[in-house]
PDB file of N, CA and C in Angstrom:
ATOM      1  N   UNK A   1     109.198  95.882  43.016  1.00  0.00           N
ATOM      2  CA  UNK A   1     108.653  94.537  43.085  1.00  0.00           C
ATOM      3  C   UNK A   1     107.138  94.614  43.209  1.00  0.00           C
ATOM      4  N   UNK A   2     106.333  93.798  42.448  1.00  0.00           N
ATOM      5  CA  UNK A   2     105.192  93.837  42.404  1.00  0.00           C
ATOM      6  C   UNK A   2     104.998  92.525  43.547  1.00  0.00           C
ATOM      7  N   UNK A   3     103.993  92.518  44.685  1.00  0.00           N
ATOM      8  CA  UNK A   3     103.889  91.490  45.466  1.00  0.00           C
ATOM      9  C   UNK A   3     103.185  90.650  44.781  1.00  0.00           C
ATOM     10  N   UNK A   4     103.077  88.871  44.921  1.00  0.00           N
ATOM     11  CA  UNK A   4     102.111  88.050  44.242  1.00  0.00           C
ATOM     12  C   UNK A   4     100.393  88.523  45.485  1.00  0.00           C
ATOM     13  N   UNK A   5      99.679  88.243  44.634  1.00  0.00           N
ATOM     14  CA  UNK A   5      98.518  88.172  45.052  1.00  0.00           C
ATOM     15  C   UNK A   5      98.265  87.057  46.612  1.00  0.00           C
ATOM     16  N   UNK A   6      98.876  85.860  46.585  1.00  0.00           N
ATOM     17  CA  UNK A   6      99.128  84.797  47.454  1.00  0.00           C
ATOM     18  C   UNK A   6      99.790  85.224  48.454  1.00  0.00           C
ATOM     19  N   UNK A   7     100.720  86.464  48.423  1.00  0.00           N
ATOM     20  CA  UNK A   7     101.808  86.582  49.025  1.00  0.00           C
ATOM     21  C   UNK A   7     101.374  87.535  50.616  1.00  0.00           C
ATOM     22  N   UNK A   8     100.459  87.949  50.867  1.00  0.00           N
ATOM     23  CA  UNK A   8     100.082  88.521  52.081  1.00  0.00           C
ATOM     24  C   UNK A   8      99.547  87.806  53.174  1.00  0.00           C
ATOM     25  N   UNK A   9     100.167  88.297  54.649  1.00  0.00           N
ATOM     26  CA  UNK A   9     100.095  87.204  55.626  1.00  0.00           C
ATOM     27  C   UNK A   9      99.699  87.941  56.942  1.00  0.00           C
ATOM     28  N   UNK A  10      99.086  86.643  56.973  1.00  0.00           N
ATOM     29  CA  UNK A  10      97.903  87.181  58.705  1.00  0.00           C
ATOM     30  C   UNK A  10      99.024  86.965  59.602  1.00  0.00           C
ATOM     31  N   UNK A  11      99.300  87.628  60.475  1.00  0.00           N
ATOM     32  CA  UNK A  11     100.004  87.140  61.426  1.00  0.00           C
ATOM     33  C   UNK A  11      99.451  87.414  62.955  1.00  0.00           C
ATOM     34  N   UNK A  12      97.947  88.096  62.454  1.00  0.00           N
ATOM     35  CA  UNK A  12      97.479  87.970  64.296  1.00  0.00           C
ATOM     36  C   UNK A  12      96.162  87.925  63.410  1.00  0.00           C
ATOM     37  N   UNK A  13      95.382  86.890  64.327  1.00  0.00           N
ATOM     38  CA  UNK A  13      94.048  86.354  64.752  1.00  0.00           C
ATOM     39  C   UNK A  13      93.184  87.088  65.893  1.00  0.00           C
ATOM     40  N   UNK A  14      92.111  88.435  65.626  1.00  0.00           N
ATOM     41  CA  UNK A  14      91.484  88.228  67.114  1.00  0.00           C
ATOM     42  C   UNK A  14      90.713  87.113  67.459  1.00  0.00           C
ATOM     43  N   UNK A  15      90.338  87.426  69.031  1.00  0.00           N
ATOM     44  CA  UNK A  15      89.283  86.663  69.533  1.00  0.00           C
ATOM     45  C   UNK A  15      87.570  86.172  68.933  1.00  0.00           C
ATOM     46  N   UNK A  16      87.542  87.528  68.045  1.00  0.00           N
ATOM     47  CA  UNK A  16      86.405  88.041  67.831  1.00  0.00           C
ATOM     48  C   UNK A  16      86.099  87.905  66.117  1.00  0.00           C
ATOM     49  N   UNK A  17      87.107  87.683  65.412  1.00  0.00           N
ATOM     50  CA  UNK A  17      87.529  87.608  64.100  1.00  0.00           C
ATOM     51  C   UNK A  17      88.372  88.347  63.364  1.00  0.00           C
ATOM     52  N   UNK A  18      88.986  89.301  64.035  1.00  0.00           N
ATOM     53  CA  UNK A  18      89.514  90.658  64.003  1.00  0.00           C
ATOM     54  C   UNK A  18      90.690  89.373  62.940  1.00  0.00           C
ATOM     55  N   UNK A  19      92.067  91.054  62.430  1.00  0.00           N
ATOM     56  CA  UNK A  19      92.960  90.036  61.454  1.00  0.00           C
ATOM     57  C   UNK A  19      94.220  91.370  61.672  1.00  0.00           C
ATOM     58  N   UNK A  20      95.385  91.002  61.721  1.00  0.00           N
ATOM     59  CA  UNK A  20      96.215  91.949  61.209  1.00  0.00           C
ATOM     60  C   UNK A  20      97.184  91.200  59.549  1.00  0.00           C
ATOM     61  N   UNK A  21      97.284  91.794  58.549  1.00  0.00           N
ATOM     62  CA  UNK A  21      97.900  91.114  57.651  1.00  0.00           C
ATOM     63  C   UNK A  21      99.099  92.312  56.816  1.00  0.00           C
ATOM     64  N   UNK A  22     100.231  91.755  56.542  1.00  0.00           N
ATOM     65  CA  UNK A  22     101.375  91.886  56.409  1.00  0.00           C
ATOM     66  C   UNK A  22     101.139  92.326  54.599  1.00  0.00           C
ATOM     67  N   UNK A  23     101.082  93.119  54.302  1.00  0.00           N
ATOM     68  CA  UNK A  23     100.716  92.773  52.614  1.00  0.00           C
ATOM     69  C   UNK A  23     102.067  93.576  52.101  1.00  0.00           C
ATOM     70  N   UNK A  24     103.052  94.048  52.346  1.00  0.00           N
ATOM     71  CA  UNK A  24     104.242  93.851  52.048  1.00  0.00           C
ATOM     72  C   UNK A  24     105.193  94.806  52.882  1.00  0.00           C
ATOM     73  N   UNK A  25     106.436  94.332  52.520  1.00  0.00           N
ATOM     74  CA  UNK A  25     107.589  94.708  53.544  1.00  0.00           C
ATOM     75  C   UNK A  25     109.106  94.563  52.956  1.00  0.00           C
ATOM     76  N   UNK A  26     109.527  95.864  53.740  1.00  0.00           N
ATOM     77  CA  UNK A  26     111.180  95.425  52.846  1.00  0.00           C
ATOM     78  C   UNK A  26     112.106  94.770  54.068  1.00  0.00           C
ATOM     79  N   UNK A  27     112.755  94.052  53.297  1.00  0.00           N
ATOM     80  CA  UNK A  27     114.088  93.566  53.750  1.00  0.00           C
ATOM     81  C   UNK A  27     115.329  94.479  54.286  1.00  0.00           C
ATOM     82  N   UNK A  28     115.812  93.946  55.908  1.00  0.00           N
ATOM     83  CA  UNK A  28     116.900  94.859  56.917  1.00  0.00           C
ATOM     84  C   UNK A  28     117.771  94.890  56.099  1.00  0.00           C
ATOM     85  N   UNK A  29     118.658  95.878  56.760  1.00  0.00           N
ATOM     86  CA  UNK A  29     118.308  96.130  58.363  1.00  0.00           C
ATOM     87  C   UNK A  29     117.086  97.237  58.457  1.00  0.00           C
ATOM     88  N   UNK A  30     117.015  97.927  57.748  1.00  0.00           N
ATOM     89  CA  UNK A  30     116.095  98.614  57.744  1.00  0.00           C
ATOM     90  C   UNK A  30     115.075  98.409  57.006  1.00  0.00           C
ATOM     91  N   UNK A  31     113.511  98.529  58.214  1.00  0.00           N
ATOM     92  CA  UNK A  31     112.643  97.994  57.518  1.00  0.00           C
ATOM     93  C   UNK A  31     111.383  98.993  57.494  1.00  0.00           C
ATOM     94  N   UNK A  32     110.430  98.832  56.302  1.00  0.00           N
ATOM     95  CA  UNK A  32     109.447  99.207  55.771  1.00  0.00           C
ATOM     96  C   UNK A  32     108.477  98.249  55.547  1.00  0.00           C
ATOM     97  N   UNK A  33     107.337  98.188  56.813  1.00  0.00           N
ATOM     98  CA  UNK A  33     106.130  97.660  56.230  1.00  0.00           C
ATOM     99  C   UNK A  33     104.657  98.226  56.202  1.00  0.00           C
ATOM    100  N   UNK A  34     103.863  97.547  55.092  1.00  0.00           N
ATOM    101  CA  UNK A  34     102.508  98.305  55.532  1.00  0.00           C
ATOM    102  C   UNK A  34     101.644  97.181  55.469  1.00  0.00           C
ATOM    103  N   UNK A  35     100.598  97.597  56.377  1.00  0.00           N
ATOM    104  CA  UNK A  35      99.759  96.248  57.148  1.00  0.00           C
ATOM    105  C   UNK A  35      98.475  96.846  56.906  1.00  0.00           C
ATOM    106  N   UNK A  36      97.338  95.892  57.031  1.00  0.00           N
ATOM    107  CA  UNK A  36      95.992  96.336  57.180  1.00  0.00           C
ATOM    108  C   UNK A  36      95.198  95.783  58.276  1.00  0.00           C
ATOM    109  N   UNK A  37      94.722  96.146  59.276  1.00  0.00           N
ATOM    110  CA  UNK A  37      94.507  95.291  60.285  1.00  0.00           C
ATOM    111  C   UNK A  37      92.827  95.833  60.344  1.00  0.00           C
ATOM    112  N   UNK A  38      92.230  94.515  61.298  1.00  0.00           N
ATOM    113  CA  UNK A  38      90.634  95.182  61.529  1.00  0.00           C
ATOM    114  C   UNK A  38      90.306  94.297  62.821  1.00  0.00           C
ATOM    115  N   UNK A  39      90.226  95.221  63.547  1.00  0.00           N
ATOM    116  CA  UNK A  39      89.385  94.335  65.175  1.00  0.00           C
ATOM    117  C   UNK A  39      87.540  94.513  65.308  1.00  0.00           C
ATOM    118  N   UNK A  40      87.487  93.948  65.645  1.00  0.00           N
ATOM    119  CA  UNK A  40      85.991  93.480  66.222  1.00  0.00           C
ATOM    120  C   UNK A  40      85.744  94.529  67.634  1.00  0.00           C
ATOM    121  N   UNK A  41      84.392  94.550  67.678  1.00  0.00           N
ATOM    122  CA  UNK A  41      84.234  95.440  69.191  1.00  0.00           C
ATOM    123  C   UNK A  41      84.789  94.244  70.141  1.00  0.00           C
ATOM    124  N   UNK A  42      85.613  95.447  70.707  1.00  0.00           N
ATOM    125  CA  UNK A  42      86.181  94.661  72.098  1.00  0.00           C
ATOM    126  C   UNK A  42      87.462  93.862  72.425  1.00  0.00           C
ATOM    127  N   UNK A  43      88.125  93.786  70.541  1.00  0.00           N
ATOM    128  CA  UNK A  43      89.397  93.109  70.142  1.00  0.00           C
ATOM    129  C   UNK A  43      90.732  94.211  70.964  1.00  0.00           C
ATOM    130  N   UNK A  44      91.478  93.844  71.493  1.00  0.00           N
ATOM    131  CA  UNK A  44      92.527  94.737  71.300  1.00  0.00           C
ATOM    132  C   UNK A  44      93.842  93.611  71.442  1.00  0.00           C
ATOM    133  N   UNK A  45      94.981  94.401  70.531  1.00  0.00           N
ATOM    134  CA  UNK A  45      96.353  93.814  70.501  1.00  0.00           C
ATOM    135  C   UNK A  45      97.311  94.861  71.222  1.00  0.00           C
ATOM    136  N   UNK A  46      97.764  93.738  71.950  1.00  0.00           N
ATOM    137  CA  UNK A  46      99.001  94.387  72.837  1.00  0.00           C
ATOM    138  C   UNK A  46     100.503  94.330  72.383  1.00  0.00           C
ATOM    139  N   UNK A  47     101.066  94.880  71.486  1.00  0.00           N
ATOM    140  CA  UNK A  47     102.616  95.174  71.284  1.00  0.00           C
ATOM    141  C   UNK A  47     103.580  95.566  72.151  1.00  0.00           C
ATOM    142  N   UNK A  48     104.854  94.867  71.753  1.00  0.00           N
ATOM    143  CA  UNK A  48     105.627  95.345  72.880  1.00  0.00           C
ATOM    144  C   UNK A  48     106.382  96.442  71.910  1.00  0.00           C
ATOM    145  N   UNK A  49     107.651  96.758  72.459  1.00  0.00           N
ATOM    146  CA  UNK A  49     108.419  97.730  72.308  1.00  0.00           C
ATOM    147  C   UNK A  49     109.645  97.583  71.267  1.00  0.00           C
ATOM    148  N   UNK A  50     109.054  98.293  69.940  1.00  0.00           N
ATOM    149  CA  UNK A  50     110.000  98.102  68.919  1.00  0.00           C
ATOM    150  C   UNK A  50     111.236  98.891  69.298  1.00  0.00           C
ATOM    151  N   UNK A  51     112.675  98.425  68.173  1.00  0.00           N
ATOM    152  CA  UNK A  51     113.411  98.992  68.348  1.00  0.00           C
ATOM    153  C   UNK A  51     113.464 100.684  68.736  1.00  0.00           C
ATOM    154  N   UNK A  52     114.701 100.845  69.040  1.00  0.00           N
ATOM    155  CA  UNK A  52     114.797 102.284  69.303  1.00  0.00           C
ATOM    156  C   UNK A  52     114.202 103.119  67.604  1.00  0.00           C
ATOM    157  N   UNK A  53     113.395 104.307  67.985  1.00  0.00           N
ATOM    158  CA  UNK A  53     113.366 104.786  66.913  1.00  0.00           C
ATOM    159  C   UNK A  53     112.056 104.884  65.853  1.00  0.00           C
ATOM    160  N   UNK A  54     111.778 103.655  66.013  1.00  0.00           N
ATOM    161  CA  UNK A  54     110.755 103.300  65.192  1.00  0.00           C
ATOM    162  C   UNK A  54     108.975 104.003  65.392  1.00  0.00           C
ATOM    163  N   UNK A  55     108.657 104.053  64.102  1.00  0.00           N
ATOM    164  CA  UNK A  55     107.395 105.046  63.545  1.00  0.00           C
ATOM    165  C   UNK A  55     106.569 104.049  63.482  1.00  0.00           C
ATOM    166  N   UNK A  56     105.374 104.602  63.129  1.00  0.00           N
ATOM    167  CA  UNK A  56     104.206 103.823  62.738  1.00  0.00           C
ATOM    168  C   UNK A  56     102.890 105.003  62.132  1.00  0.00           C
ATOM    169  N   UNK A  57     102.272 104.957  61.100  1.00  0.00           N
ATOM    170  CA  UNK A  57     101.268 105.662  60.560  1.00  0.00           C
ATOM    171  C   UNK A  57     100.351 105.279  60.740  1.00  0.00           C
ATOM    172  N   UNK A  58      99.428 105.941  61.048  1.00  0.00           N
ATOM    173  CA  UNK A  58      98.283 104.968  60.983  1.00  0.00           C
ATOM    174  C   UNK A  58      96.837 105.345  60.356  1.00  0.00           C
ATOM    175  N   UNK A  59      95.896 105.327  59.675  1.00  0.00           N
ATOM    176  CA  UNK A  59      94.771 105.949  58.966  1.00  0.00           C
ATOM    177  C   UNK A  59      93.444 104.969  59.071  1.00  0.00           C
ATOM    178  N   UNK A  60      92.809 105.198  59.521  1.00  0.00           N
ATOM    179  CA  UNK A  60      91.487 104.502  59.857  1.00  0.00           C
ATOM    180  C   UNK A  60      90.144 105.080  58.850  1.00  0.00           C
ATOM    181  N   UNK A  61      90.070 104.041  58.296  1.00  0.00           N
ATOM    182  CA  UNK A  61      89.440 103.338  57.131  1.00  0.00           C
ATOM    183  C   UNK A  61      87.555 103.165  57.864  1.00  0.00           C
ATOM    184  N   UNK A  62      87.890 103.183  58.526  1.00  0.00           N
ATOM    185  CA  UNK A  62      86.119 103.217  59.856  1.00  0.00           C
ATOM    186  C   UNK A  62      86.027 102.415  60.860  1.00  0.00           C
ATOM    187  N   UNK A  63      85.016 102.866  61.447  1.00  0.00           N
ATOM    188  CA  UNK A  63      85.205 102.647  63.273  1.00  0.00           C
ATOM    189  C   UNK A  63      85.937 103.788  64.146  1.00  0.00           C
ATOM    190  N   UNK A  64      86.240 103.217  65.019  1.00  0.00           N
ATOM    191  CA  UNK A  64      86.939 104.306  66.099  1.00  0.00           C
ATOM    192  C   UNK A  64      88.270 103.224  66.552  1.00  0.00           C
ATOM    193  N   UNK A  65      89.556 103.772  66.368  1.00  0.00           N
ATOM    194  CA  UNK A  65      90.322 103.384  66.996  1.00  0.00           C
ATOM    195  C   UNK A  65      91.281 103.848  68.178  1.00  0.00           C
ATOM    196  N   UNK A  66      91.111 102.820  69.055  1.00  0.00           N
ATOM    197  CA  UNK A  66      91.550 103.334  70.345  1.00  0.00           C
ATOM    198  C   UNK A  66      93.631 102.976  70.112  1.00  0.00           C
ATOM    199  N   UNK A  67      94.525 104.097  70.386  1.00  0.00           N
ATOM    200  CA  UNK A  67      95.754 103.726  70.450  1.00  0.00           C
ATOM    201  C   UNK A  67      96.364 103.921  71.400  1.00  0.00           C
ATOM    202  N   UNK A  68      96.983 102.996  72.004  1.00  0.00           N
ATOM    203  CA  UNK A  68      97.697 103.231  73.486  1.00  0.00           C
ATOM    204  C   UNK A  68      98.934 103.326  73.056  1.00  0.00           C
ATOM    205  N   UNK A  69      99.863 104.712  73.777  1.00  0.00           N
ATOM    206  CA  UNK A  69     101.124 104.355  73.674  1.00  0.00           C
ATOM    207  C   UNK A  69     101.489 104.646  75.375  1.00  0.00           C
ATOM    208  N   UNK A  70     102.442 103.770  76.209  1.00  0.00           N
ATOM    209  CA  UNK A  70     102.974 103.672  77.152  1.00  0.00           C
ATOM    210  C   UNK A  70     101.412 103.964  77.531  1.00  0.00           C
ATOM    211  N   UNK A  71     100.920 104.561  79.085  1.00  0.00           N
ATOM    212  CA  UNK A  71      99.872 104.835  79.812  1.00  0.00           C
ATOM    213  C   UNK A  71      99.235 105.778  78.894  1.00  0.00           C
ATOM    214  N   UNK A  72      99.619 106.582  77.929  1.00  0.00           N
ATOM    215  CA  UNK A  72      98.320 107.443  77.281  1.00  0.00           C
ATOM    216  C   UNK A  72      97.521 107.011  75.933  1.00  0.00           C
ATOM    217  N   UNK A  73      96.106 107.435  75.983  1.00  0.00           N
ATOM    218  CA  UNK A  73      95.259 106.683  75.231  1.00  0.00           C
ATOM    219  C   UNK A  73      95.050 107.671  74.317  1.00  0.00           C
ATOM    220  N   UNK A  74      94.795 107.728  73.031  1.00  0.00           N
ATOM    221  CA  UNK A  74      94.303 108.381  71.700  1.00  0.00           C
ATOM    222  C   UNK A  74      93.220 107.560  71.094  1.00  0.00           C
ATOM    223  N   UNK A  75      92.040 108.487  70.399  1.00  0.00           N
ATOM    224  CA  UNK A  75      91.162 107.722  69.880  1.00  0.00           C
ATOM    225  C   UNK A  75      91.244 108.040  68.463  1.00  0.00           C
ATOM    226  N   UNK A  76      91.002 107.748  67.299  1.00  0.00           N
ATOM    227  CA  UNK A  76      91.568 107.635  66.503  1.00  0.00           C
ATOM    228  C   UNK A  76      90.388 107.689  65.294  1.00  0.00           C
ATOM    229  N   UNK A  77      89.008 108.446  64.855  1.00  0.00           N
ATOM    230  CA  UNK A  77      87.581 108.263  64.341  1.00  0.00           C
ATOM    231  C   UNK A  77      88.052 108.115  63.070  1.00  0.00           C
ATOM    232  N   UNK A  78      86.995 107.398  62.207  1.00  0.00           N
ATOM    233  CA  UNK A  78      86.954 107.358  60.900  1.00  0.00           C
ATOM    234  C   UNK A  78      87.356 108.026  60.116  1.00  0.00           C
ATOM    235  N   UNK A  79      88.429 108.114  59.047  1.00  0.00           N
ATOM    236  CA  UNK A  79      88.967 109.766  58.139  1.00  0.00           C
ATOM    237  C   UNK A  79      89.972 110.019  59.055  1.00  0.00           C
ATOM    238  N   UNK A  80      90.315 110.156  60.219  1.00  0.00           N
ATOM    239  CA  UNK A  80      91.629 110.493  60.943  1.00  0.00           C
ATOM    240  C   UNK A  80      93.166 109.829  60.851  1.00  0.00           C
ATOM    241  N   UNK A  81      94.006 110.250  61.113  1.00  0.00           N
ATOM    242  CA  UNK A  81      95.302 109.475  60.699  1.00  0.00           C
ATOM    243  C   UNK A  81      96.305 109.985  61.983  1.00  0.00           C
ATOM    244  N   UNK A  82      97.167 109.099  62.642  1.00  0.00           N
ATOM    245  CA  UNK A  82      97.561 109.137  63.491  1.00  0.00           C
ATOM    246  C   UNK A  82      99.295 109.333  63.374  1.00  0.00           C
ATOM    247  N   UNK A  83     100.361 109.537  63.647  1.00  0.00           N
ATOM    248  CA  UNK A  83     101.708 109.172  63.952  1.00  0.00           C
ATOM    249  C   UNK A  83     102.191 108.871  65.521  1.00  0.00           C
ATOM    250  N   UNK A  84     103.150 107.569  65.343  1.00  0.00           N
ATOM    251  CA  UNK A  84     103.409 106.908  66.584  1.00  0.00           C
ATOM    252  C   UNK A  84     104.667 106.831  66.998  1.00  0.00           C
ATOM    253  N   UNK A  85     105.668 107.024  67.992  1.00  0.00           N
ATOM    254  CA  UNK A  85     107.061 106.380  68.081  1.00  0.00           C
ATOM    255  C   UNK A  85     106.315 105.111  68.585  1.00  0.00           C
ATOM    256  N   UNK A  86     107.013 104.292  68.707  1.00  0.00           N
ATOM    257  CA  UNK A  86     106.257 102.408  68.945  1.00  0.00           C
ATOM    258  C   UNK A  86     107.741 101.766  69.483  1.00  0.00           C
ATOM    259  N   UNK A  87     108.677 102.702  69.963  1.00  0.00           N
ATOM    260  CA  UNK A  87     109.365 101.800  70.374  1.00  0.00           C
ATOM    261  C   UNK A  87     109.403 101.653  72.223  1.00  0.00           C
ATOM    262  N   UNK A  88     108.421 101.286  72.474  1.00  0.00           N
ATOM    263  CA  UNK A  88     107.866 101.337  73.311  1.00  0.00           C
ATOM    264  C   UNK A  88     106.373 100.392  73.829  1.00  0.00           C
ATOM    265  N   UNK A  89     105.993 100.341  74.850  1.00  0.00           N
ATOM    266  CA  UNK A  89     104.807  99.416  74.602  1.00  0.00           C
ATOM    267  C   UNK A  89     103.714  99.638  74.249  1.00  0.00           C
ATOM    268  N   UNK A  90     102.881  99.172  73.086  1.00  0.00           N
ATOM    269  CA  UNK A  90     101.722 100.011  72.631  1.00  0.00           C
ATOM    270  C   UNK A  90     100.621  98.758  72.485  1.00  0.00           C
ATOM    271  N   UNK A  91      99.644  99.626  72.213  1.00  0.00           N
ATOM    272  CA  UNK A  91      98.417  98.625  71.813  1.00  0.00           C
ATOM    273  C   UNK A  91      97.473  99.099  70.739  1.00  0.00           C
ATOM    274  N   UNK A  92      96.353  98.680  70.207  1.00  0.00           N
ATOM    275  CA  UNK A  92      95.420  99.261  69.687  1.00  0.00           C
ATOM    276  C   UNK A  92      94.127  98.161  69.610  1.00  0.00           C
ATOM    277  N   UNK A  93      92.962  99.098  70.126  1.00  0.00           N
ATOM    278  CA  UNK A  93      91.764  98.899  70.116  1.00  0.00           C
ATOM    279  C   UNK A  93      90.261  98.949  70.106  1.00  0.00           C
ATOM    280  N   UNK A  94      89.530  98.125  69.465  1.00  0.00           N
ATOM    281  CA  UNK A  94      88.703  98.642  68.870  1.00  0.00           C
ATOM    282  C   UNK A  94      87.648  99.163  70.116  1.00  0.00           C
ATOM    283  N   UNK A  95      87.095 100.762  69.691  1.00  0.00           N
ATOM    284  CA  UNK A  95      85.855 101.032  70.628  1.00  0.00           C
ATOM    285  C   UNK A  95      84.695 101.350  69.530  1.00  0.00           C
ATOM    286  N   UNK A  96      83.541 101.127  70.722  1.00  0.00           N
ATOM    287  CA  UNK A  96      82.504 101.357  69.910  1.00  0.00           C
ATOM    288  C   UNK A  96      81.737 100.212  69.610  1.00  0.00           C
ATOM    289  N   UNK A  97      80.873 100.056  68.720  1.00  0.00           N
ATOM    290  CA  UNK A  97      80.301  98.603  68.624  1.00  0.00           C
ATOM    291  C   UNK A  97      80.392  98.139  67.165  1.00  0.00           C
ATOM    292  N   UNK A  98      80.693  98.875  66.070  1.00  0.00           N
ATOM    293  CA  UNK A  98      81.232  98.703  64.902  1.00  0.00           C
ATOM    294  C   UNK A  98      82.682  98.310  64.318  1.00  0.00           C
ATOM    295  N   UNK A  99      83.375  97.161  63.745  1.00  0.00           N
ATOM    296  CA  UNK A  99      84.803  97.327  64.042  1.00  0.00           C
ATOM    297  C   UNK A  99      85.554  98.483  63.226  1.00  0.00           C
ATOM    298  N   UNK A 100      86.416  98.415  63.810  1.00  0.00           N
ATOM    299  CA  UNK A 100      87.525  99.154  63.314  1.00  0.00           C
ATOM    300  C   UNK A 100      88.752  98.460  62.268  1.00  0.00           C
ATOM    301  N   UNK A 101      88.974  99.407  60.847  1.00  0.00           N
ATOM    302  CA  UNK A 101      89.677  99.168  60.072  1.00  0.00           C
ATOM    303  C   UNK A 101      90.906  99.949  59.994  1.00  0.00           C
ATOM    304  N   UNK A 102      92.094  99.590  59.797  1.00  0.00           N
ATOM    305  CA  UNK A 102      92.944 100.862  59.329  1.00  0.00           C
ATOM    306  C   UNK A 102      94.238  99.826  58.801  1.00  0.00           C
ATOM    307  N   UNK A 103      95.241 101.135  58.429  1.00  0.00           N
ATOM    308  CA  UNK A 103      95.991 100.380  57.393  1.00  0.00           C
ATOM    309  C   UNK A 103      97.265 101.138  58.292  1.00  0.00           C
ATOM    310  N   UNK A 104      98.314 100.789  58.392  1.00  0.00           N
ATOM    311  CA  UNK A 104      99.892 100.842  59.015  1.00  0.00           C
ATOM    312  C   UNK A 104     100.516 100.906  58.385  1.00  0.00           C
ATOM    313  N   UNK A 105     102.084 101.719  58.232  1.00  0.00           N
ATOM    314  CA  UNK A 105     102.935 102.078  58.258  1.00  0.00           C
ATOM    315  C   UNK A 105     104.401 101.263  58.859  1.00  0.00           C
ATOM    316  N   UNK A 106     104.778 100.785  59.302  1.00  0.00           N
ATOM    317  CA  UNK A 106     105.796 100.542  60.216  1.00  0.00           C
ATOM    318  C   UNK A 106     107.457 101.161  59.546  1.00  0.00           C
ATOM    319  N   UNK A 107     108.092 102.292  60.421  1.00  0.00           N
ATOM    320  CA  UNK A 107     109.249 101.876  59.540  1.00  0.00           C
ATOM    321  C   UNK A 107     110.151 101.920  60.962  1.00  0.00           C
ATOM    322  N   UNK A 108     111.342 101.296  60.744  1.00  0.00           N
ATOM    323  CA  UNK A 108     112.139 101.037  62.031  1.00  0.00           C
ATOM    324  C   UNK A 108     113.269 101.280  60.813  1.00  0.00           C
ATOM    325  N   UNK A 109     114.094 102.352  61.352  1.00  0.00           N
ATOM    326  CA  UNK A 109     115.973 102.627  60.820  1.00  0.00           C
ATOM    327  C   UNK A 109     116.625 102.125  61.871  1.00  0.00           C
ATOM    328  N   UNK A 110     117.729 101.400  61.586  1.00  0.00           N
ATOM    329  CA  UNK A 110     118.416 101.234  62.158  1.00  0.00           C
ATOM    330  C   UNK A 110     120.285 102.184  61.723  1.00  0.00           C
ATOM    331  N   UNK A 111     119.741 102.575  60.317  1.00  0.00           N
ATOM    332  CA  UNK A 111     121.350 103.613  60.081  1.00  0.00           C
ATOM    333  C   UNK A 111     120.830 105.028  60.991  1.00  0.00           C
TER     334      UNK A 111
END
């Protein structure tokens, strides 16, 4: 499937102007999406705890990204690429005074 051009969706707003957007995804039970998100200095999003199981990729496009999973913190520099379990409570945010870009992964199995 080719996505329409129209068809990609913000579904978080930062404070600061930051954006996370949905630019495509497959249909459960098992799902596959990839996102592009960008925070502002000082933006951060707090996630809760995806299903059991579930991944997340992550590759930063520039800036520095800060990734929390449960109490431990990873920073995440420009050119670097990360892997996550996320079923759990996580966050990510921007440090530094330049924002941060990167593009996601999500996949959650449920077979």
């Amino acid at each position: 499937d080719v996505v329409p051009a129209a068809d990609p969706r913000t579904l978080w707003k930062g404070s600061r102007g930051g954006s996370a957007t949905l630019l495509v995804g497959s249909s459960g039970p098992n799902m596959l999406e990839l996102w592009t998100w960008e925070h502002r200095p000082g933006e951060r999003y707090d996630a809760v705890a995806h299903p059991a199981g579930t991944q997340e990729l992550l590759h930063v496009a520039s800036g520095k990204l800060e990734l929390l999973v449960d109490s431990l913190s990873y920073v995440i520099p420009t050119g670097r690429a990360a892997r996550a379990l996320t079923d759990r409570p996580h966050a990510y945010a921007c440090i530094g005074r330049r924002p941060v870009r990167f593009t996601m992964v999500v996949a959650e199995w449920h077979a």
